[in-house]
N, C-alpha and C. Protein backbone atom coordinates (compact mmCIF):
# COMPACT_ATOMS: atom_id res chain seq x y z
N UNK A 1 123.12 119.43 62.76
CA UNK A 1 122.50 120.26 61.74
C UNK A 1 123.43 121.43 61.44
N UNK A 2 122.89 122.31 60.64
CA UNK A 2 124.04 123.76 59.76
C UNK A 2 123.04 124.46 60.05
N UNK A 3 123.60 125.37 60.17
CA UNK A 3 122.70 126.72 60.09
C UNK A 3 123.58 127.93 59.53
N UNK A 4 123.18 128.67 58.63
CA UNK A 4 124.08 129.43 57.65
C UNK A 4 123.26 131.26 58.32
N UNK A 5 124.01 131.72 58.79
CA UNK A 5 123.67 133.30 59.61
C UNK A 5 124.42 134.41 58.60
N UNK A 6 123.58 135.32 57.77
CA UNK A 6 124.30 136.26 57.54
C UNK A 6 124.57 137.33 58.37
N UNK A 7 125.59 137.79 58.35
CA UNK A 7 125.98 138.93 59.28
C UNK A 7 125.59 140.21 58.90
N UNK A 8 125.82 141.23 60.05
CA UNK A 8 125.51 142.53 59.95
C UNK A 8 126.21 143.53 60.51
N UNK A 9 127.34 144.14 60.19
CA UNK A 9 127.55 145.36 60.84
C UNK A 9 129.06 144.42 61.28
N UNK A 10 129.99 143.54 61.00
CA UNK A 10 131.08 142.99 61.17
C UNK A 10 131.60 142.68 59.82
N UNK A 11 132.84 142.31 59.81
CA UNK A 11 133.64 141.87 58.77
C UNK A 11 133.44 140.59 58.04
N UNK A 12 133.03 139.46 58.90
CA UNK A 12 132.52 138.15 58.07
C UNK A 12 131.52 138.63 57.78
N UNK A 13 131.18 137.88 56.48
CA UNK A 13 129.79 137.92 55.68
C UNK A 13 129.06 136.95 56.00
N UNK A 14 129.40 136.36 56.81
CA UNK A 14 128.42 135.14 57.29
C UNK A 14 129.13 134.52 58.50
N UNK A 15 127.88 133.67 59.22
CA UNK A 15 128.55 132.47 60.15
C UNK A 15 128.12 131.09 60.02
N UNK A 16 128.70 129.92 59.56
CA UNK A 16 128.20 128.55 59.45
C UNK A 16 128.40 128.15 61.04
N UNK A 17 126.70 127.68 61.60
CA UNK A 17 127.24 126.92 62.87
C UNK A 17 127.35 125.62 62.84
N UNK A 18 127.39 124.42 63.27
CA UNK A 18 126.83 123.14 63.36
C UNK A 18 126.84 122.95 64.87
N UNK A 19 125.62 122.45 64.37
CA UNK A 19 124.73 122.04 65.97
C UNK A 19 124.24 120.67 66.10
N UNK A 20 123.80 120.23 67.61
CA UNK A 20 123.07 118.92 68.05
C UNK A 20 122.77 119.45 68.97
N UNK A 21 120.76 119.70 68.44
CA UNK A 21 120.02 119.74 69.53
C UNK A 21 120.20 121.23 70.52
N UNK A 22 120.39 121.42 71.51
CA UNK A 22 121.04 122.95 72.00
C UNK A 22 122.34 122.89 72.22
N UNK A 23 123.20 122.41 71.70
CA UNK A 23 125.15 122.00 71.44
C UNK A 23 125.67 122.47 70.58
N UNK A 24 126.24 123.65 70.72
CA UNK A 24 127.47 124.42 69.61
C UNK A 24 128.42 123.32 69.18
N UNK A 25 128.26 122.48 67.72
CA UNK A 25 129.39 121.52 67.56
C UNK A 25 130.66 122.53 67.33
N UNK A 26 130.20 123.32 65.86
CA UNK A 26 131.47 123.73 65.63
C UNK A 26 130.97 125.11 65.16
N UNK A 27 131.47 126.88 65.03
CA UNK A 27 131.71 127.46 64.16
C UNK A 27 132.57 127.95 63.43
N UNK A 28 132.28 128.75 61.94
CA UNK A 28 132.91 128.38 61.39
C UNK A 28 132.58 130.34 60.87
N UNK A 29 133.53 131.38 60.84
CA UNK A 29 133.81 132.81 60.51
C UNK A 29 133.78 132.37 59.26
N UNK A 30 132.74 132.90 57.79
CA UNK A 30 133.76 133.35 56.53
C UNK A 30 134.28 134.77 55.94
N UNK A 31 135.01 134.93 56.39
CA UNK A 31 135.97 136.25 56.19
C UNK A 31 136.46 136.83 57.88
N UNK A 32 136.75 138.09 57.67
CA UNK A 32 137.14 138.35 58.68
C UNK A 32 138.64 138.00 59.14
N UNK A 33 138.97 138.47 60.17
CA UNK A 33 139.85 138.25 61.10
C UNK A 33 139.88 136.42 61.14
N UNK A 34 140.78 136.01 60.47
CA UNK A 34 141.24 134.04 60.63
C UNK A 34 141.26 133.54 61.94
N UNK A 35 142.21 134.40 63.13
CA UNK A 35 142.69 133.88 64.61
C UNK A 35 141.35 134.34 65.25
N UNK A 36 140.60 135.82 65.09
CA UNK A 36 139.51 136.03 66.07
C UNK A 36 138.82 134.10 65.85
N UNK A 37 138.22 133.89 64.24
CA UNK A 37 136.82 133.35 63.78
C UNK A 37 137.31 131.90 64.47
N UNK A 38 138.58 131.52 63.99
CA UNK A 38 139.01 129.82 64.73
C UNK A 38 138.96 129.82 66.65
N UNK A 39 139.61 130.84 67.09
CA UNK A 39 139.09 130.96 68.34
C UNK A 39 137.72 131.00 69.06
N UNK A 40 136.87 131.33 68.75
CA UNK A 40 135.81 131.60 68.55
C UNK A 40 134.98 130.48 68.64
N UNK A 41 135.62 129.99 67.57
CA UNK A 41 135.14 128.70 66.98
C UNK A 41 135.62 127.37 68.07
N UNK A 42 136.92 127.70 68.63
CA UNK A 42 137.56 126.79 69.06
C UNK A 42 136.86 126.68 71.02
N UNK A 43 136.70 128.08 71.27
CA UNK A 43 136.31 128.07 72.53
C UNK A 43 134.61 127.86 72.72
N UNK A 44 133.90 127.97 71.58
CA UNK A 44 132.37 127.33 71.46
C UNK A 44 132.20 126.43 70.98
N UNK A 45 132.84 125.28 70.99
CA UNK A 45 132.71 123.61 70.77
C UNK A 45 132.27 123.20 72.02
N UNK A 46 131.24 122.82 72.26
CA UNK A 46 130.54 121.84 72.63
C UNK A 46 130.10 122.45 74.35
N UNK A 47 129.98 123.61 73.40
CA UNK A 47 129.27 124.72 74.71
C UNK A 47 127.35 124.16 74.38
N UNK A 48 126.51 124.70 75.17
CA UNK A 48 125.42 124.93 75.17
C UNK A 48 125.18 126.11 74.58
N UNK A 49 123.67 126.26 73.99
CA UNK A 49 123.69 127.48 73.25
C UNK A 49 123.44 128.90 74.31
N UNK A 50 122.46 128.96 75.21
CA UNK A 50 122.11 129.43 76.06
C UNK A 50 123.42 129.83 77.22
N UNK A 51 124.62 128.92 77.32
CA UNK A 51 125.98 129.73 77.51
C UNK A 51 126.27 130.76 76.70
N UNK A 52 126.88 130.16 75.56
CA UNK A 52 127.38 131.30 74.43
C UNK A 52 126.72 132.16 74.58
N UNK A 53 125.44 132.49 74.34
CA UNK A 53 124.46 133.87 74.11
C UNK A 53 124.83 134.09 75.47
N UNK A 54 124.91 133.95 76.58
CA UNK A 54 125.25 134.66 78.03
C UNK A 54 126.59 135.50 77.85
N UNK A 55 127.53 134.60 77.12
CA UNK A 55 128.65 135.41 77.24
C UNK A 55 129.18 136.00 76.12
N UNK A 56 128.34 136.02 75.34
CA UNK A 56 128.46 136.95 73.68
C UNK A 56 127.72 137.94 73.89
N UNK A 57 126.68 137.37 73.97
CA UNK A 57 125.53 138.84 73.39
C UNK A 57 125.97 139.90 74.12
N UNK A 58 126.02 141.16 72.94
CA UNK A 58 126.38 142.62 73.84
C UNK A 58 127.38 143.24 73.62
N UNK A 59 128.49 142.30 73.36
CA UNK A 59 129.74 142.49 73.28
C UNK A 59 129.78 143.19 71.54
N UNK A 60 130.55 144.10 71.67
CA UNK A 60 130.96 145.21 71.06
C UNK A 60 132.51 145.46 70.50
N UNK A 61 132.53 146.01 69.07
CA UNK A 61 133.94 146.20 68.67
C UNK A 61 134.48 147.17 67.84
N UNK A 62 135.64 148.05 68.65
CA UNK A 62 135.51 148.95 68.56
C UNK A 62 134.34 150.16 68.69
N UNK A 63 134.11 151.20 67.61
CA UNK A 63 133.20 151.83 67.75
C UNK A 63 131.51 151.34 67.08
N UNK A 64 131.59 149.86 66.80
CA UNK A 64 130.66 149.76 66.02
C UNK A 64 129.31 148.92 67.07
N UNK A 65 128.22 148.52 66.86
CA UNK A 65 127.62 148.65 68.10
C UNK A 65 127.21 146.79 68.21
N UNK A 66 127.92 146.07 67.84
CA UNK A 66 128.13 144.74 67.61
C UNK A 66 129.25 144.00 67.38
N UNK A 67 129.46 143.02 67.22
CA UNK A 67 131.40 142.20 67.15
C UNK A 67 130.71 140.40 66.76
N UNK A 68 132.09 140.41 66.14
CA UNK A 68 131.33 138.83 65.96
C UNK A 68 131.05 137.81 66.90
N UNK A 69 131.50 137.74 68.22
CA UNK A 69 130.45 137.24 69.42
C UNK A 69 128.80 137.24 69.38
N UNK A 70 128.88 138.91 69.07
CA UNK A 70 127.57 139.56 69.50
C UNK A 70 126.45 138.54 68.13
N UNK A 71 126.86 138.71 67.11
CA UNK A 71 126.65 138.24 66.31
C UNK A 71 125.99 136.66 66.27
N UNK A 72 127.25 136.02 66.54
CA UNK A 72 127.50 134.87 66.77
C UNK A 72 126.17 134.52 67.80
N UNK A 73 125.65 135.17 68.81
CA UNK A 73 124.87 135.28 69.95
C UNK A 73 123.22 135.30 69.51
N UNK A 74 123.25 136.42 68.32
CA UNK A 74 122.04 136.55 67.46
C UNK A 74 121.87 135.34 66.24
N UNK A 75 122.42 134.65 66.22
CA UNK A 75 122.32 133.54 65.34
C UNK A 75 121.88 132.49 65.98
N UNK A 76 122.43 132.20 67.36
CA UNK A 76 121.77 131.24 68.13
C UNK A 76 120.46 131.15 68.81
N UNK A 77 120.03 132.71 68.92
CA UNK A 77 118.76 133.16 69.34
C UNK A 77 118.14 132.79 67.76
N UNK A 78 118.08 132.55 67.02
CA UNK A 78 117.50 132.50 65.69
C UNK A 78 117.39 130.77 65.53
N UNK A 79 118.28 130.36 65.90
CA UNK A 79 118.29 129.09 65.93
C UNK A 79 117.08 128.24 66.89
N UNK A 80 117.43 129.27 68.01
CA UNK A 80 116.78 128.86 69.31
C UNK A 80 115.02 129.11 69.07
N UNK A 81 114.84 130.13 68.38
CA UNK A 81 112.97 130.50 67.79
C UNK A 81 113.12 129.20 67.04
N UNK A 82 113.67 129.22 65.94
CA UNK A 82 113.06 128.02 65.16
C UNK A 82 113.11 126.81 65.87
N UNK A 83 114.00 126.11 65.94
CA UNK A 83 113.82 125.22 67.12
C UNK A 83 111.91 125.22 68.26
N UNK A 84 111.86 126.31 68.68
CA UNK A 84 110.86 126.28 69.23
C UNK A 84 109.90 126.65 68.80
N UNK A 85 109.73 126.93 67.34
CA UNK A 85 108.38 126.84 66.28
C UNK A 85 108.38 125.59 65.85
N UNK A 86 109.08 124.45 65.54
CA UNK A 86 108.81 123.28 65.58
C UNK A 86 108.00 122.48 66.38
């Protein structure tokens, strides 16, 4: 499945994830930093979601009080409610 996350308080304006089930297939930064969003992307393939949010959420950049991890972390928690309103 896709799930399309707008952002808040970072440089991408959004995050496309694709998922199976609780499985980070792929994400995907649009804008932003190119090397952060593909890394990112490259080291949460075929993580669990409930990893990622362990080792994102929180994380901070620079002076601002979120980073696209953190982000990235709140999208999966969003994923993870709906999922369990089904």
């Amino acid at each position: 499945m896709e799930y399309r996350f707008h952002t808040k308080g970072i440089c991408p304006k959004e995050i496309v994830i694709e998922y199976t089930g609780d499985t980070v297939d792929a994400v995907h930064f649009c804008g932003g930093c190119n090397g952060n969003g593909k890394g990112i992307g490259a080291l949460t393939a075929g993580m669990k979601m409930d990893d990622v949010i362990a080792r994102c959420e929180g994380i901070t950049c620079g002076m601002k009080k979120t980073s696209c991890p953190d982000q990235l972390a709140r999208a999966l928690r969003e994923i993870q409610c709906q999922q369990a309103g089904e």
